[in-house]
PDB file of N, CA and C in Angstrom:
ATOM      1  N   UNK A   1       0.821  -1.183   0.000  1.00  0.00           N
ATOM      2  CA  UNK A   1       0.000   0.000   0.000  1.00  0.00           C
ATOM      3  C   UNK A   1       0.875   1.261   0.000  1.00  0.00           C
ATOM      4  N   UNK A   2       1.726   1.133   0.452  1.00  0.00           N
ATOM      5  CA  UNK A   2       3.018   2.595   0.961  1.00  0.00           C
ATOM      6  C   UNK A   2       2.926   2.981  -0.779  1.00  0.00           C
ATOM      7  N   UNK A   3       3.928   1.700  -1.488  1.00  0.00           N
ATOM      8  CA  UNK A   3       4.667   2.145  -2.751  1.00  0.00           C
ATOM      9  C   UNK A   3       3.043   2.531  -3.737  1.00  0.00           C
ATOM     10  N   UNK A   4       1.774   2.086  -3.587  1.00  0.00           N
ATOM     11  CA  UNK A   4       0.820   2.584  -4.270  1.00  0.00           C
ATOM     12  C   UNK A   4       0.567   4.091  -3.996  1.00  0.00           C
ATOM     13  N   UNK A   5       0.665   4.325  -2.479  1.00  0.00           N
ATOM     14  CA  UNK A   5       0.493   5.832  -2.125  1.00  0.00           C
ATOM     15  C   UNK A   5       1.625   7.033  -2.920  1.00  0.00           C
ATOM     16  N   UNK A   6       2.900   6.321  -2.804  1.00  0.00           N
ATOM     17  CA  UNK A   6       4.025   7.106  -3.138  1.00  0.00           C
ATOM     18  C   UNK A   6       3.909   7.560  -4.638  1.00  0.00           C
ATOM     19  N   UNK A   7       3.481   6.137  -5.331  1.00  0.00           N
ATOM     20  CA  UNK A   7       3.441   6.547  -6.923  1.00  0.00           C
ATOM     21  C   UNK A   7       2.052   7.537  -7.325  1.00  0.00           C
ATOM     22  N   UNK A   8       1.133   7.498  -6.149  1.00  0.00           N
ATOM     23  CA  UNK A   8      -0.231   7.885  -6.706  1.00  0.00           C
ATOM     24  C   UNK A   8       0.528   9.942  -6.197  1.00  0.00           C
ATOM     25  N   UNK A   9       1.191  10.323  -4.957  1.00  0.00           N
ATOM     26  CA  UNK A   9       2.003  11.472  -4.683  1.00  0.00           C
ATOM     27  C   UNK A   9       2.721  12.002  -6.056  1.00  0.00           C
ATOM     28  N   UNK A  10       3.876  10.987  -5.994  1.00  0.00           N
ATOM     29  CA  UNK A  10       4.631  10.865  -6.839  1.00  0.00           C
ATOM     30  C   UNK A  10       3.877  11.601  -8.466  1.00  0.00           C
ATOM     31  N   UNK A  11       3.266  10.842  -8.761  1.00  0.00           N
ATOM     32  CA  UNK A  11       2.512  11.187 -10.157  1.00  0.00           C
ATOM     33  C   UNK A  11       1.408  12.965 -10.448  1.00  0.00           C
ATOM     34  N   UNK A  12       0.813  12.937  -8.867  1.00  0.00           N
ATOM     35  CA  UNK A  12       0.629  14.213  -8.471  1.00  0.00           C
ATOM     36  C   UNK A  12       1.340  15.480  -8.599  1.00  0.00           C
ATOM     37  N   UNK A  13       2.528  15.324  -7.849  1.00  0.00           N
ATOM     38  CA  UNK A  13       3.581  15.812  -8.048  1.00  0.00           C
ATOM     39  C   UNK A  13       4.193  16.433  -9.337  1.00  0.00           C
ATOM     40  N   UNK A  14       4.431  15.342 -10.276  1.00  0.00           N
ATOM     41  CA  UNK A  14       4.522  15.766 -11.839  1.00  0.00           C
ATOM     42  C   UNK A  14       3.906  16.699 -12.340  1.00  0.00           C
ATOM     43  N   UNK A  15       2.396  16.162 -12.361  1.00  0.00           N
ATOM     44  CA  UNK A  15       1.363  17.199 -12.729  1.00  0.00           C
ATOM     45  C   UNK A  15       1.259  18.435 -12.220  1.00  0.00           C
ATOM     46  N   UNK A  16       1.566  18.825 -10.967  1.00  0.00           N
ATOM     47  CA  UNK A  16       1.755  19.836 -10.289  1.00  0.00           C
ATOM     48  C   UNK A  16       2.707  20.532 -11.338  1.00  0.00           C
ATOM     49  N   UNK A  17       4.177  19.629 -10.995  1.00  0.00           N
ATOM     50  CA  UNK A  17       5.189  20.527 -12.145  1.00  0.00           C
ATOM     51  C   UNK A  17       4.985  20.691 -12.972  1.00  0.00           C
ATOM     52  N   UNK A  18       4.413  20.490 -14.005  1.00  0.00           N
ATOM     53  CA  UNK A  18       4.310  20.178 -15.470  1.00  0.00           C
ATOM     54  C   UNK A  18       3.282  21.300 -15.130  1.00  0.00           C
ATOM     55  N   UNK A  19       2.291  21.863 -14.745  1.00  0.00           N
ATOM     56  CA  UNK A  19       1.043  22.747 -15.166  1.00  0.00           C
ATOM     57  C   UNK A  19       2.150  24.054 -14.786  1.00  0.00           C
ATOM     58  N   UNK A  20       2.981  24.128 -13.674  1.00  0.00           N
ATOM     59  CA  UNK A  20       3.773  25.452 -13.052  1.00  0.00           C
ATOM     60  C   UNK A  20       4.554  25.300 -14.248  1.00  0.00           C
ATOM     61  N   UNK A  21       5.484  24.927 -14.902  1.00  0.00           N
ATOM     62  CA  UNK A  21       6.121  24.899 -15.511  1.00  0.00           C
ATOM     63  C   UNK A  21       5.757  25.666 -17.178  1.00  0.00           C
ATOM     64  N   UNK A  22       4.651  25.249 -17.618  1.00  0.00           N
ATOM     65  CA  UNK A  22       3.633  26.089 -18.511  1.00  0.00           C
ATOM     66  C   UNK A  22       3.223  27.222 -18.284  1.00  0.00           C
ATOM     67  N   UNK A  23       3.353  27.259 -16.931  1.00  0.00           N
ATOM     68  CA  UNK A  23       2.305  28.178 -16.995  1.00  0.00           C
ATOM     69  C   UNK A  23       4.008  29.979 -17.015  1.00  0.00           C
ATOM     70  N   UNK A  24       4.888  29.028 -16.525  1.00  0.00           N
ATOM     71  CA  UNK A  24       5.945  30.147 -16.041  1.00  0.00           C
ATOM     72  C   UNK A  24       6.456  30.357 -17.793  1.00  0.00           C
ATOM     73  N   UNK A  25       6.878  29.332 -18.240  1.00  0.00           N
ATOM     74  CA  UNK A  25       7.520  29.335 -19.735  1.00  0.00           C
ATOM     75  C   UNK A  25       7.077  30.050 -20.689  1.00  0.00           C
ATOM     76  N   UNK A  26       5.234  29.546 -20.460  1.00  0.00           N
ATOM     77  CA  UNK A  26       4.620  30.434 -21.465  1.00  0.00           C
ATOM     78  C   UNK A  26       3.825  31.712 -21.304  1.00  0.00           C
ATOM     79  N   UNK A  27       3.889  32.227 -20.059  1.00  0.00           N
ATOM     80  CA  UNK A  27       3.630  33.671 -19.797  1.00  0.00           C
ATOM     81  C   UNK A  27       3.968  34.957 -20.682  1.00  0.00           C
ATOM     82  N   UNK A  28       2.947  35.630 -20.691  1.00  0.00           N
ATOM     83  CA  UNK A  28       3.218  36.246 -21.876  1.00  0.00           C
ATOM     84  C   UNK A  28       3.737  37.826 -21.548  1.00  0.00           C
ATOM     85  N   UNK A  29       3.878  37.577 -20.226  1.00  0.00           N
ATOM     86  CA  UNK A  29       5.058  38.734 -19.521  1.00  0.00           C
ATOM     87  C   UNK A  29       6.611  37.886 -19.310  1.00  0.00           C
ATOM     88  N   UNK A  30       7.629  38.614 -19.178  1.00  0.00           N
ATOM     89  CA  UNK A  30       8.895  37.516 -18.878  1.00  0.00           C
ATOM     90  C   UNK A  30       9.482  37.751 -17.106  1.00  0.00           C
ATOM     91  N   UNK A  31       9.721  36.990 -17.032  1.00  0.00           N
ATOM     92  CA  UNK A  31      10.401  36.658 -15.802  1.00  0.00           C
ATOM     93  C   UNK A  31      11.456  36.209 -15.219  1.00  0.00           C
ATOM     94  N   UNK A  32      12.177  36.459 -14.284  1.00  0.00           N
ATOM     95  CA  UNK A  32      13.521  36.169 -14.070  1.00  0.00           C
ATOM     96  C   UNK A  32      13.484  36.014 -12.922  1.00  0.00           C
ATOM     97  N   UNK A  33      14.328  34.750 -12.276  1.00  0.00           N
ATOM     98  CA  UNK A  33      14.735  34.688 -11.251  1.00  0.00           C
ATOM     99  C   UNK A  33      16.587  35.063 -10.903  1.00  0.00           C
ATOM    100  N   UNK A  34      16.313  35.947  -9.870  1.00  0.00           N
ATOM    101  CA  UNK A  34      17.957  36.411 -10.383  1.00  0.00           C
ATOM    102  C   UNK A  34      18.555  35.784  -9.073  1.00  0.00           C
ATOM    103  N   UNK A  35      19.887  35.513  -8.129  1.00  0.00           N
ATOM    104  CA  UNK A  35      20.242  35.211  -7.244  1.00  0.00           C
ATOM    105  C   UNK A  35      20.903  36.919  -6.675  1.00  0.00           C
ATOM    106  N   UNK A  36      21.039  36.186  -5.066  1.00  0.00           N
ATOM    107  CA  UNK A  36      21.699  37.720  -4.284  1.00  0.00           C
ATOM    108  C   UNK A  36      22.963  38.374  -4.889  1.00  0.00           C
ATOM    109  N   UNK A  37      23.644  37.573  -5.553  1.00  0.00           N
ATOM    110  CA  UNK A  37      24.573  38.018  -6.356  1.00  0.00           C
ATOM    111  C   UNK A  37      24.129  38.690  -7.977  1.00  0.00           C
ATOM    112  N   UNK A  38      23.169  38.949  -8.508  1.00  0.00           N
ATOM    113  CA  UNK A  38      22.852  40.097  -9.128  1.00  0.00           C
ATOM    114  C   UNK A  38      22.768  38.682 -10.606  1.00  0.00           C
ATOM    115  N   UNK A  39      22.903  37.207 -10.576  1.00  0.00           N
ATOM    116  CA  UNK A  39      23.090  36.361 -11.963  1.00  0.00           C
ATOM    117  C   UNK A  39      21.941  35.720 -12.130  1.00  0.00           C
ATOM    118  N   UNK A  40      21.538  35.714 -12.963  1.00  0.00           N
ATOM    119  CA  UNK A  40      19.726  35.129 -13.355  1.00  0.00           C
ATOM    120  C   UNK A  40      19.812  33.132 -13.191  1.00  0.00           C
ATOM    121  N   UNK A  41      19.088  33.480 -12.224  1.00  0.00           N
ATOM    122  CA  UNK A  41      18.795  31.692 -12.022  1.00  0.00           C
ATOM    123  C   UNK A  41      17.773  30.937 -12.795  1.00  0.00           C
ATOM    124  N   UNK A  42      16.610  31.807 -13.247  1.00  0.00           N
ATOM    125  CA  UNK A  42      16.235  31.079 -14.250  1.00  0.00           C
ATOM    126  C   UNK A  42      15.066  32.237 -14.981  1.00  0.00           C
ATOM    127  N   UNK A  43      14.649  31.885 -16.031  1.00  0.00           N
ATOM    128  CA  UNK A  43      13.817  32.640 -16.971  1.00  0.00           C
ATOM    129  C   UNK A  43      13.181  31.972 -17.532  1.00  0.00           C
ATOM    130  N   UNK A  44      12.047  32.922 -18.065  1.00  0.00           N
ATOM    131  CA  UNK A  44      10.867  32.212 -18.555  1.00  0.00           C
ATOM    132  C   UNK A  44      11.662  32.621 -20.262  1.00  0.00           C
ATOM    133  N   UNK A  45      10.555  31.633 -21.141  1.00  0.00           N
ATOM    134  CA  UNK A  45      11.013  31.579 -22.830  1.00  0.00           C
ATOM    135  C   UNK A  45      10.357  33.082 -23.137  1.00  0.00           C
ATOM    136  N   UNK A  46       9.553  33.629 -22.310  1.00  0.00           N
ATOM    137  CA  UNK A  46       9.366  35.130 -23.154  1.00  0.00           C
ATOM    138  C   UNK A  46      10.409  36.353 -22.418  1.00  0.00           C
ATOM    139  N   UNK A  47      10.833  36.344 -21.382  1.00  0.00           N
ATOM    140  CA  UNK A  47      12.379  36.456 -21.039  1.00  0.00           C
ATOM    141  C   UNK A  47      13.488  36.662 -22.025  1.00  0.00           C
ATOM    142  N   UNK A  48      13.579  35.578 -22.334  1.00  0.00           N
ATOM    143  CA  UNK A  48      14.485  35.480 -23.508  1.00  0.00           C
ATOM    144  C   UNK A  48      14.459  35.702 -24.800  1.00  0.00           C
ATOM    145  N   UNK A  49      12.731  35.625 -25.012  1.00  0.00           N
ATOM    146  CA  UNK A  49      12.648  36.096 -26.491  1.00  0.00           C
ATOM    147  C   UNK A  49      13.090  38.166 -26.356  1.00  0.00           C
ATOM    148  N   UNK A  50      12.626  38.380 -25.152  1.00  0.00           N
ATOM    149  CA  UNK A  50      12.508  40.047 -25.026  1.00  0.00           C
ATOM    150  C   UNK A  50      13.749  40.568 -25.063  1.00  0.00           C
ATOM    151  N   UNK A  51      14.909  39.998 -24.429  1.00  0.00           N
ATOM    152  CA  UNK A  51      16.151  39.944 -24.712  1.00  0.00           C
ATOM    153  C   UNK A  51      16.995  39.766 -25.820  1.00  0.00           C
ATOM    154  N   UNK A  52      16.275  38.907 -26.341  1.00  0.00           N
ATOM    155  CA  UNK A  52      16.903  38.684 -27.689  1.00  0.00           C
ATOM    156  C   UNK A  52      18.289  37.723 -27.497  1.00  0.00           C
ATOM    157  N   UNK A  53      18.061  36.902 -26.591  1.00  0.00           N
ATOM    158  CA  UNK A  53      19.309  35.549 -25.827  1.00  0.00           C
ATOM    159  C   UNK A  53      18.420  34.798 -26.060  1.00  0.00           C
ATOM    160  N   UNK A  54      19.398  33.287 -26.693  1.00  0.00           N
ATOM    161  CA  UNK A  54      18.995  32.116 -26.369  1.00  0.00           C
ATOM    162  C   UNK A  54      19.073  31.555 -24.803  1.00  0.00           C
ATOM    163  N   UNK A  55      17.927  31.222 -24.113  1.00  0.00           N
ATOM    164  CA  UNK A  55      17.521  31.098 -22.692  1.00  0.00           C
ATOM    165  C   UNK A  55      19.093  30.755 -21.962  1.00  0.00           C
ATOM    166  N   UNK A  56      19.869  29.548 -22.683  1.00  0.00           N
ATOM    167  CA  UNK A  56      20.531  28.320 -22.018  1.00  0.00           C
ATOM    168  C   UNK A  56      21.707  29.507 -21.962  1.00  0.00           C
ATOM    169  N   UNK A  57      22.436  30.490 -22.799  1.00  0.00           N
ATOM    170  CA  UNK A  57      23.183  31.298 -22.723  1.00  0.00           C
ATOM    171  C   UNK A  57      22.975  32.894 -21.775  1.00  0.00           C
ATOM    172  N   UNK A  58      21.622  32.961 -21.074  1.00  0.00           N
ATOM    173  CA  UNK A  58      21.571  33.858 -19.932  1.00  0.00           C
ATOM    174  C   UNK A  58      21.771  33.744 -18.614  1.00  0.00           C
ATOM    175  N   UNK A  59      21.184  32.200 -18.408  1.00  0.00           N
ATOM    176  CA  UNK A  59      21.828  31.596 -17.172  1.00  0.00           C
ATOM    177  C   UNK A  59      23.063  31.717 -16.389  1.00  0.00           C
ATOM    178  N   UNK A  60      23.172  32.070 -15.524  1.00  0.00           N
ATOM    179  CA  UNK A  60      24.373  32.569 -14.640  1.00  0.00           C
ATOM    180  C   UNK A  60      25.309  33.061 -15.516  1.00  0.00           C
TER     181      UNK A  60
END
Protein backbone atom coordinates (compact mmCIF):
# COMPACT_ATOMS: atom_id res chain seq x y z
CA UNK A 1 0.00 0.00 0.00
CA UNK A 2 3.02 2.60 0.96
CA UNK A 3 4.67 2.15 -2.75
CA UNK A 4 0.82 2.58 -4.27
CA UNK A 5 0.49 5.83 -2.12
CA UNK A 6 4.02 7.11 -3.14
CA UNK A 7 3.44 6.55 -6.92
CA UNK A 8 -0.23 7.88 -6.71
CA UNK A 9 2.00 11.47 -4.68
CA UNK A 10 4.63 10.87 -6.84
CA UNK A 11 2.51 11.19 -10.16
CA UNK A 12 0.63 14.21 -8.47
CA UNK A 13 3.58 15.81 -8.05
CA UNK A 14 4.52 15.77 -11.84
CA UNK A 15 1.36 17.20 -12.73
CA UNK A 16 1.76 19.84 -10.29
CA UNK A 17 5.19 20.53 -12.14
CA UNK A 18 4.31 20.18 -15.47
CA UNK A 19 1.04 22.75 -15.17
CA UNK A 20 3.77 25.45 -13.05
CA UNK A 21 6.12 24.90 -15.51
CA UNK A 22 3.63 26.09 -18.51
CA UNK A 23 2.31 28.18 -16.99
CA UNK A 24 5.94 30.15 -16.04
CA UNK A 25 7.52 29.33 -19.73
CA UNK A 26 4.62 30.43 -21.47
CA UNK A 27 3.63 33.67 -19.80
CA UNK A 28 3.22 36.25 -21.88
CA UNK A 29 5.06 38.73 -19.52
CA UNK A 30 8.90 37.52 -18.88
CA UNK A 31 10.40 36.66 -15.80
CA UNK A 32 13.52 36.17 -14.07
CA UNK A 33 14.74 34.69 -11.25
CA UNK A 34 17.96 36.41 -10.38
CA UNK A 35 20.24 35.21 -7.24
CA UNK A 36 21.70 37.72 -4.28
CA UNK A 37 24.57 38.02 -6.36
CA UNK A 38 22.85 40.10 -9.13
CA UNK A 39 23.09 36.36 -11.96
CA UNK A 40 19.73 35.13 -13.36
CA UNK A 41 18.80 31.69 -12.02
CA UNK A 42 16.23 31.08 -14.25
CA UNK A 43 13.82 32.64 -16.97
CA UNK A 44 10.87 32.21 -18.56
CA UNK A 45 11.01 31.58 -22.83
CA UNK A 46 9.37 35.13 -23.15
CA UNK A 47 12.38 36.46 -21.04
CA UNK A 48 14.48 35.48 -23.51
CA UNK A 49 12.65 36.10 -26.49
CA UNK A 50 12.51 40.05 -25.03
CA UNK A 51 16.15 39.94 -24.71
CA UNK A 52 16.90 38.68 -27.69
CA UNK A 53 19.31 35.55 -25.83
CA UNK A 54 18.99 32.12 -26.37
CA UNK A 55 17.52 31.10 -22.69
CA UNK A 56 20.53 28.32 -22.02
CA UNK A 57 23.18 31.30 -22.72
CA UNK A 58 21.57 33.86 -19.93
CA UNK A 59 21.83 31.60 -17.17
CA UNK A 60 24.37 32.57 -14.64
Amino acid sequence: MQNEELGRVQNDFEISRSRYADRYDFAPVGYLTISKNGQIVDLNLTAAWQLGIERGHLIN
